[in-house]
C-alpha atoms as a PDB file:
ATOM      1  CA  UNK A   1     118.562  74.052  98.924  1.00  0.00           C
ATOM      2  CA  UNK A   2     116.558  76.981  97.551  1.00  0.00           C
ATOM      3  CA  UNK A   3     119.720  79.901  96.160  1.00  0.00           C
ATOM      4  CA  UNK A   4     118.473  83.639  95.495  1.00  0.00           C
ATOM      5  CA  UNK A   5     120.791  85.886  93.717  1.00  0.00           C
ATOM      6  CA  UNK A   6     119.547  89.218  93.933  1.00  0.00           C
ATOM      7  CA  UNK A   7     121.641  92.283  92.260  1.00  0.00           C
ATOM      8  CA  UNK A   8     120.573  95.812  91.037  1.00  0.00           C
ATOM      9  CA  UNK A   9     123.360  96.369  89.118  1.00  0.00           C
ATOM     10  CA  UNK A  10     123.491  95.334  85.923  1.00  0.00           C
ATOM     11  CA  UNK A  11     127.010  94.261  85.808  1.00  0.00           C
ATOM     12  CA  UNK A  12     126.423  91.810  88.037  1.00  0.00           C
ATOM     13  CA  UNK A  13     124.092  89.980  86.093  1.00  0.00           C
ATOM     14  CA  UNK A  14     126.668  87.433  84.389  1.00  0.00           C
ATOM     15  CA  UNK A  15     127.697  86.558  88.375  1.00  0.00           C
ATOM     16  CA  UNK A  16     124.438  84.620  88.879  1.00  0.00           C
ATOM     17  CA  UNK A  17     125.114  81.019  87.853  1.00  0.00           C
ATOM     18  CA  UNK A  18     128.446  81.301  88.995  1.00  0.00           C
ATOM     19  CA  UNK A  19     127.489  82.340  92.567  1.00  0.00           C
ATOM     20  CA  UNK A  20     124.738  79.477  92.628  1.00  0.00           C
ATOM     21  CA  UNK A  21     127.753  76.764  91.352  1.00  0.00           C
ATOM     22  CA  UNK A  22     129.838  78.327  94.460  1.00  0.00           C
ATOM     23  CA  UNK A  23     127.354  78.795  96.513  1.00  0.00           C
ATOM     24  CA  UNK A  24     126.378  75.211  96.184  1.00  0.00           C
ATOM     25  CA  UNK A  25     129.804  73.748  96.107  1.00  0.00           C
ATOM     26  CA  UNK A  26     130.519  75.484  99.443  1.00  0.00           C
ATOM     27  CA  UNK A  27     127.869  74.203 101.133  1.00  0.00           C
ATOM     28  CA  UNK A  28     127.797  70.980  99.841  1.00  0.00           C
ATOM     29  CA  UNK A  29     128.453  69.288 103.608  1.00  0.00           C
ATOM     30  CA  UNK A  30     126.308  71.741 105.108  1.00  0.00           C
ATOM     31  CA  UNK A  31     122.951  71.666 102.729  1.00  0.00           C
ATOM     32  CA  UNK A  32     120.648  69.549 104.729  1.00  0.00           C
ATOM     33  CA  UNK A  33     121.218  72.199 107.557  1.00  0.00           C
ATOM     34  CA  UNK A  34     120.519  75.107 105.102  1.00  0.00           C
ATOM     35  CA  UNK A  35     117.056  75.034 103.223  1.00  0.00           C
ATOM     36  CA  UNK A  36     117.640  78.692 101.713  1.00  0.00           C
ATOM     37  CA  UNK A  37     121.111  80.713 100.800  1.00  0.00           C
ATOM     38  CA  UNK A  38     120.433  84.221  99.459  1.00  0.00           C
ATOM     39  CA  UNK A  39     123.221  86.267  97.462  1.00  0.00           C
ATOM     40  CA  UNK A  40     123.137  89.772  97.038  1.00  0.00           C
ATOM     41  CA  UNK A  41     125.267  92.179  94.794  1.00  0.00           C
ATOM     42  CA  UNK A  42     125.683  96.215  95.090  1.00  0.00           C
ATOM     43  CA  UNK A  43     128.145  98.561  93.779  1.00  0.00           C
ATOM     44  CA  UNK A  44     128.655 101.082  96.325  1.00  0.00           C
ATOM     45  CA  UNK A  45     130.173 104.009  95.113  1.00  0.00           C
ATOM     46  CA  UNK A  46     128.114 103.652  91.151  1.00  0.00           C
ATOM     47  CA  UNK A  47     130.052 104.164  88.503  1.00  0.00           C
ATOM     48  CA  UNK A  48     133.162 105.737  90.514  1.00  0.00           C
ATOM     49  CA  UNK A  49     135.433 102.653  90.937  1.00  0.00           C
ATOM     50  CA  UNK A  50     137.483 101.529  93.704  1.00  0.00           C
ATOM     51  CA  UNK A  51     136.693  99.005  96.320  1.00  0.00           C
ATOM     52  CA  UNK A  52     133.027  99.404  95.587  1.00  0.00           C
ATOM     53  CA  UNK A  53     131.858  96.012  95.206  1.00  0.00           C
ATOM     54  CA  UNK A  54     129.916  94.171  97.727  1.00  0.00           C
ATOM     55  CA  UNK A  55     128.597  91.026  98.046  1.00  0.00           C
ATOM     56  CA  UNK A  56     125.912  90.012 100.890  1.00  0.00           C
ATOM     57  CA  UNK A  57     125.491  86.483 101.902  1.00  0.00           C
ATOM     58  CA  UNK A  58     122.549  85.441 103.728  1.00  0.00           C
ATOM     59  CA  UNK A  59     122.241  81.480 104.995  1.00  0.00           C
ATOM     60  CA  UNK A  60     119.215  80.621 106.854  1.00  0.00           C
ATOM     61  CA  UNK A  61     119.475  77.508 109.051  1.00  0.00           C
ATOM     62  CA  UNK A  62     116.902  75.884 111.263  1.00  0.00           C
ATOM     63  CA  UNK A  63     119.036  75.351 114.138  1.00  0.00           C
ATOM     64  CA  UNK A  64     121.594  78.046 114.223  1.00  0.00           C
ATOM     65  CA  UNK A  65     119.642  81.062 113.150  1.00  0.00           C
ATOM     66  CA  UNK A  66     120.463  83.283 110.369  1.00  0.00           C
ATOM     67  CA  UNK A  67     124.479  84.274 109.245  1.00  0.00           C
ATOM     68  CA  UNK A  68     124.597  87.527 107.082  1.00  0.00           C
ATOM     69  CA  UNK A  69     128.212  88.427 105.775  1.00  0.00           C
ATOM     70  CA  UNK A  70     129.121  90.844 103.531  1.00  0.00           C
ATOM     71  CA  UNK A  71     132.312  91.913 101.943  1.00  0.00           C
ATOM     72  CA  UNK A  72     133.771  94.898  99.874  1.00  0.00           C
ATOM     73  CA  UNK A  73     136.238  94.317  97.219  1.00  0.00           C
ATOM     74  CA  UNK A  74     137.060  95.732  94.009  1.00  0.00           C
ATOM     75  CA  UNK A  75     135.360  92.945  91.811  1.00  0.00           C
ATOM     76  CA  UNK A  76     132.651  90.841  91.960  1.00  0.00           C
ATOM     77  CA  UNK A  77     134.007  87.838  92.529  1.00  0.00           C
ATOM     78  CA  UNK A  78     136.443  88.069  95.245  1.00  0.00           C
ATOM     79  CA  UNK A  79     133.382  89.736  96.926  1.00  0.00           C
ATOM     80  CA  UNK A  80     131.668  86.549  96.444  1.00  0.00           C
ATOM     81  CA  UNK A  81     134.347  84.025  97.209  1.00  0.00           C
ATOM     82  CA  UNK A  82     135.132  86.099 100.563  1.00  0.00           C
ATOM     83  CA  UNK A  83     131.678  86.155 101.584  1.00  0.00           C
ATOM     84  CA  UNK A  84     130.831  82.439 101.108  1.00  0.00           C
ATOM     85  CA  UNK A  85     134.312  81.583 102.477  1.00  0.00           C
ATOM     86  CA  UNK A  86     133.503  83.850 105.981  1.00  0.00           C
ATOM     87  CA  UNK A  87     129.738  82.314 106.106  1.00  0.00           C
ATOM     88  CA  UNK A  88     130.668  78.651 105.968  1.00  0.00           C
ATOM     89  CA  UNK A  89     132.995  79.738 108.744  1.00  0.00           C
ATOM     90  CA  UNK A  90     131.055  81.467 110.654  1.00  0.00           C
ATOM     91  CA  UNK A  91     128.238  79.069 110.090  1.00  0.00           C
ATOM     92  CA  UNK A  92     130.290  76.008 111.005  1.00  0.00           C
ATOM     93  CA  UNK A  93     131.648  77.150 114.145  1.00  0.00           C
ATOM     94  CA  UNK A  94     128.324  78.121 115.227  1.00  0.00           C
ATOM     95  CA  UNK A  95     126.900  74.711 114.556  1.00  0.00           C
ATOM     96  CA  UNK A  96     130.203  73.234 116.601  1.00  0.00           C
ATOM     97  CA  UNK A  97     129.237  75.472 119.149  1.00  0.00           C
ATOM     98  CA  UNK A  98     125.891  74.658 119.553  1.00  0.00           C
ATOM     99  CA  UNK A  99     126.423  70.459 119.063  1.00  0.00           C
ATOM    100  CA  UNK A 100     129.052  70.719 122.429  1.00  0.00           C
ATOM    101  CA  UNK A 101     128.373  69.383 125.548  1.00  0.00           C
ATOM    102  CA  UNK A 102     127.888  72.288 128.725  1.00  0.00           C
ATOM    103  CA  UNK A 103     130.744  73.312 130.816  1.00  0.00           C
ATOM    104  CA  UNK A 104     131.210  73.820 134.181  1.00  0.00           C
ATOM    105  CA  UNK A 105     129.009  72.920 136.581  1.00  0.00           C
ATOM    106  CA  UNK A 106     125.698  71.590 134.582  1.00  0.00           C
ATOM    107  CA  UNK A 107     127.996  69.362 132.800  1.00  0.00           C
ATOM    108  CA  UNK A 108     129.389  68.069 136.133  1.00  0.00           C
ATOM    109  CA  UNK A 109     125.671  67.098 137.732  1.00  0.00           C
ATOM    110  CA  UNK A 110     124.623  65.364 134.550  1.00  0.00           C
ATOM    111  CA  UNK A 111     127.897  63.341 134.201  1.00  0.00           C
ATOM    112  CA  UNK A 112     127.281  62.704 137.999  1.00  0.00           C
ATOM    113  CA  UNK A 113     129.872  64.907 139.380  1.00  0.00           C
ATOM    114  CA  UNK A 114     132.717  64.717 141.834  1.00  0.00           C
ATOM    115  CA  UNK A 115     131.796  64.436 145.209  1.00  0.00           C
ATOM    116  CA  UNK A 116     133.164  67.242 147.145  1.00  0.00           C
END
C-alpha cells in the first residue's frame, strides 16, 4: 500500500511517520483492497489558534471507489486519529454493502422465488 502525507504547514512535518504507522495499522485488514491512502494536513485559521487543525484522508479502493474524510480539531493528531477512525468506517460499511446479496424482488427470481 502506497501512503502520501502531504502538509503545507510546517508544524505538521514531525506528523508524517506517525500518520504512515497509523495509517498502516488501521488498515492492516483492509490493505489488499486499498493500493493508495493519501493524508493531508492544513491549519485553517494560520497562526490564530483554535479548532484549526484539519486532517484529510483520502483511500482509494478498486471496488468501492474513493472515501475522502476530513476532520477539524485543535491538534494534529486527534485530527488524524478521527479521520482514519471515520474512513475505515465508512470504508468498511461500504465494502459490506457492496459484498450483500439484492433484496426484494431480484433476490427472489434468482433464489427461485415463491410461487404466487
Amino acid at each position: 500500500m502506497q501512503i502520501i502525507v502531504e502538509s503545507r504547514d510546517a508544524d505538521a512535518t514531525p506528523m508524517r511517520e506517525l500518520s504512515i504507522a497509523r495509517v498502516r495499522f488501521a488498515l492492516r485488514r483492509l490493505k489488499a483492497l486499498v493500493p493508495r491512502a493519501k493524508v493531508q494536513f492544513s491549519d485553517v485559521n494560520g497562526p490564530r489558534g483554535g479548532i484549526d487543525k484539519r486532517c484529510q484522508v483520502e483511500l482509494k479502493t478498486d471496488s468501492a471507489g474513493t472515501v475522502v474524510i476530513a476532520s477539524l480539531a485543535r491538534d494534529w493528531r486527534t485530527a488524524l486519529d478521527r479521520s482514519i477512525a471515520r474512513a475505515t468506517r465508512v470504508l468498511t460499511r461500504s465494502l459490506q454493502r457492496s459484498q450483500k446479496p439484492a433484496r426484494g424482488r431480484t433476490a427472489k427470481l434468482a433464489l427461485g422465488g415463491s410461487h404466487e
